[in-house]
C-alpha atoms as a PDB file:
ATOM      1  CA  UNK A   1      92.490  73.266  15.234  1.00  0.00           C
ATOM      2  CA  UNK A   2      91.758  76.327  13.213  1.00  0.00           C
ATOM      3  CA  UNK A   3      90.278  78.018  16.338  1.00  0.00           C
ATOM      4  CA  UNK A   4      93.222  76.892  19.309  1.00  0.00           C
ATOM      5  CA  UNK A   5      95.881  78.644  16.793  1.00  0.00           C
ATOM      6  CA  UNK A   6      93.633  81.376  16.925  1.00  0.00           C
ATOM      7  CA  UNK A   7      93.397  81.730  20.578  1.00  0.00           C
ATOM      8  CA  UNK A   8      97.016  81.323  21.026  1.00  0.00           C
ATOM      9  CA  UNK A   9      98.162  83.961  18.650  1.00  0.00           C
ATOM     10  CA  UNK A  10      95.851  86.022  20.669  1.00  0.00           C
ATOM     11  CA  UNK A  11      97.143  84.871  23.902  1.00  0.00           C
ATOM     12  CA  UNK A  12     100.593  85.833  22.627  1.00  0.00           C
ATOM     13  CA  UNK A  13      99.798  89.395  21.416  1.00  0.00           C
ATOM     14  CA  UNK A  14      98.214  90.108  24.749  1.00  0.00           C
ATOM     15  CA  UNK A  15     101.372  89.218  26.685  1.00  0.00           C
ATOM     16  CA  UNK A  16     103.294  92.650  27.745  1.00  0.00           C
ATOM     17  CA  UNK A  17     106.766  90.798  27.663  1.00  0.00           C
ATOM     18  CA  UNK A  18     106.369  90.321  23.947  1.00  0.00           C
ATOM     19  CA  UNK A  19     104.213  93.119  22.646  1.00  0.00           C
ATOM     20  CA  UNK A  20     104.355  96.324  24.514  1.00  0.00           C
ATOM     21  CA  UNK A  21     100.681  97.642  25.382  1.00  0.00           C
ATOM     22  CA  UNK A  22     100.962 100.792  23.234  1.00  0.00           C
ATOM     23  CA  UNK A  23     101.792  98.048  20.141  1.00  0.00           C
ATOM     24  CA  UNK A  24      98.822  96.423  21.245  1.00  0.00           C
ATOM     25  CA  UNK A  25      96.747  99.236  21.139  1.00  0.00           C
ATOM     26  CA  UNK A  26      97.685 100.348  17.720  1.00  0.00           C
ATOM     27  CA  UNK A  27      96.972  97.117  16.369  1.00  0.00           C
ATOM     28  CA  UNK A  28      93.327  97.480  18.331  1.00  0.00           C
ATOM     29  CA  UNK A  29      92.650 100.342  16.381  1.00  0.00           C
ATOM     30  CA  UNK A  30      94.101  98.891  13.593  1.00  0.00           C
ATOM     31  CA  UNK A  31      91.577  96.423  13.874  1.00  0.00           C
ATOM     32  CA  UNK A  32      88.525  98.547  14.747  1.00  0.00           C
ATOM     33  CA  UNK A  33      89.018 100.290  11.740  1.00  0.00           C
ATOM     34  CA  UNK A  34      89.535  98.248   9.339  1.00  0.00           C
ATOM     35  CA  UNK A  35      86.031  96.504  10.947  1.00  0.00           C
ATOM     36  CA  UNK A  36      84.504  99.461  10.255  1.00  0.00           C
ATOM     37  CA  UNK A  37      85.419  99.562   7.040  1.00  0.00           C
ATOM     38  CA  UNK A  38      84.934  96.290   5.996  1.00  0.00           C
ATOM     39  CA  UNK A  39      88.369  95.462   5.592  1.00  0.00           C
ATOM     40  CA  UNK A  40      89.711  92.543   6.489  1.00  0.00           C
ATOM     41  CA  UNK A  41      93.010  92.342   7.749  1.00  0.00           C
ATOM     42  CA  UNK A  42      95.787  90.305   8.616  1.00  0.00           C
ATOM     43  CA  UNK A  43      99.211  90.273  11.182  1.00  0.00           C
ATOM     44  CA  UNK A  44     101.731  88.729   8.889  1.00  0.00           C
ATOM     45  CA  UNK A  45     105.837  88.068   8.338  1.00  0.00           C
ATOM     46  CA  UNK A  46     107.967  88.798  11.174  1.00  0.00           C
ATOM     47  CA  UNK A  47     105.451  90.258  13.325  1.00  0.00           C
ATOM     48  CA  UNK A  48     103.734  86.042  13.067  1.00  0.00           C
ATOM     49  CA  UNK A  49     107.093  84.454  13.155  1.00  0.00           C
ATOM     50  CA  UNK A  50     108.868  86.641  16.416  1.00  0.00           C
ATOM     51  CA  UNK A  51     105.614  86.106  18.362  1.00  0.00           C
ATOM     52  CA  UNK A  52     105.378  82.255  17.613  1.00  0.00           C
ATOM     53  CA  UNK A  53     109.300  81.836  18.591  1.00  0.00           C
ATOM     54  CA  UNK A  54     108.278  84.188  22.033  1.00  0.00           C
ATOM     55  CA  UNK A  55     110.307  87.055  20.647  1.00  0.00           C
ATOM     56  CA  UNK A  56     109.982  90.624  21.355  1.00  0.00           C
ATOM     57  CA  UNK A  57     107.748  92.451  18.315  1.00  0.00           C
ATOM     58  CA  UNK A  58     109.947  95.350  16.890  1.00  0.00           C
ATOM     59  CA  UNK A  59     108.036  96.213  14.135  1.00  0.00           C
ATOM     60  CA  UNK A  60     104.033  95.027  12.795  1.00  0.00           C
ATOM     61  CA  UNK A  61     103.445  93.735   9.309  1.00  0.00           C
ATOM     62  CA  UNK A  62      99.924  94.256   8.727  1.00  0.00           C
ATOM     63  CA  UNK A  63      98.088  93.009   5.075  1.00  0.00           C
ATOM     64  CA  UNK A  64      94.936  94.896   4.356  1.00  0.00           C
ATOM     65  CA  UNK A  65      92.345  93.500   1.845  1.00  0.00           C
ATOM     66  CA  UNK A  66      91.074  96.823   0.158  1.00  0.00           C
ATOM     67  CA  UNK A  67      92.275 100.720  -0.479  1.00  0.00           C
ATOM     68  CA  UNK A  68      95.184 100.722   2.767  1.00  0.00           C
ATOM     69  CA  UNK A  69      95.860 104.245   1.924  1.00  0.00           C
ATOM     70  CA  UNK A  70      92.213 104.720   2.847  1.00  0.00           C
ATOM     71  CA  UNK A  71      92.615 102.668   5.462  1.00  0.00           C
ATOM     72  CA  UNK A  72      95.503 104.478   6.983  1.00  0.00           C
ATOM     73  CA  UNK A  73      94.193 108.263   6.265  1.00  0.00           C
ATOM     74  CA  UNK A  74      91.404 106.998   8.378  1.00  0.00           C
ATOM     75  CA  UNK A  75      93.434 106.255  11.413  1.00  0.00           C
ATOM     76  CA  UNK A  76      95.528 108.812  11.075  1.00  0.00           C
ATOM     77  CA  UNK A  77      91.900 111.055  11.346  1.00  0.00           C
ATOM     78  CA  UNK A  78      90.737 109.199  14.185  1.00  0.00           C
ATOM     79  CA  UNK A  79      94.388 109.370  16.258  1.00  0.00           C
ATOM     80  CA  UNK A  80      94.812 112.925  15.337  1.00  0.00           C
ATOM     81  CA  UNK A  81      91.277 113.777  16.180  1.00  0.00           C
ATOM     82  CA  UNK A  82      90.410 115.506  13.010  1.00  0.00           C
END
């Protein structure tokens, strides 16, 4: 069961109508990074709830487990190129 809500929600956040691709990219490296890190994160809140209902994602609630301010000066590094 675990694994078809899985696939879904990752159905859902592929699909352009919902989540623009530049969304979906962010949340890529989002992802990628936080891999890297050995973070584990998490798409929570609105972001969970507007997707399920087949709303259009304005924002992204994101839970990080570990140092997100290390987390994010990291991305902004990698997206900045420095």
């Amino acid at each position: 069961m675990k694994s078809k809500m899985k696939d879904e929600m990752l159905r859902l956040m592929r699909d352009p109508n919902l989540l623009p691709s530049e969304k979906q990219t962010l949340l890529s490296d989002i992802a990628a990074q936080a891999a890297a890190m050995d973070m584990p994160c998490y798409v929570v809140g609105g972001f969970v709830r507007d997707l399920l209902l087949g709303k259009p994602i304005n924002d992204l609630d994101v839970i990080v487990e570990g140092d997100a301010i290390k987390l994010g000066e990291a991305l902004v590094r990698n997206m900045v190129g420095n």
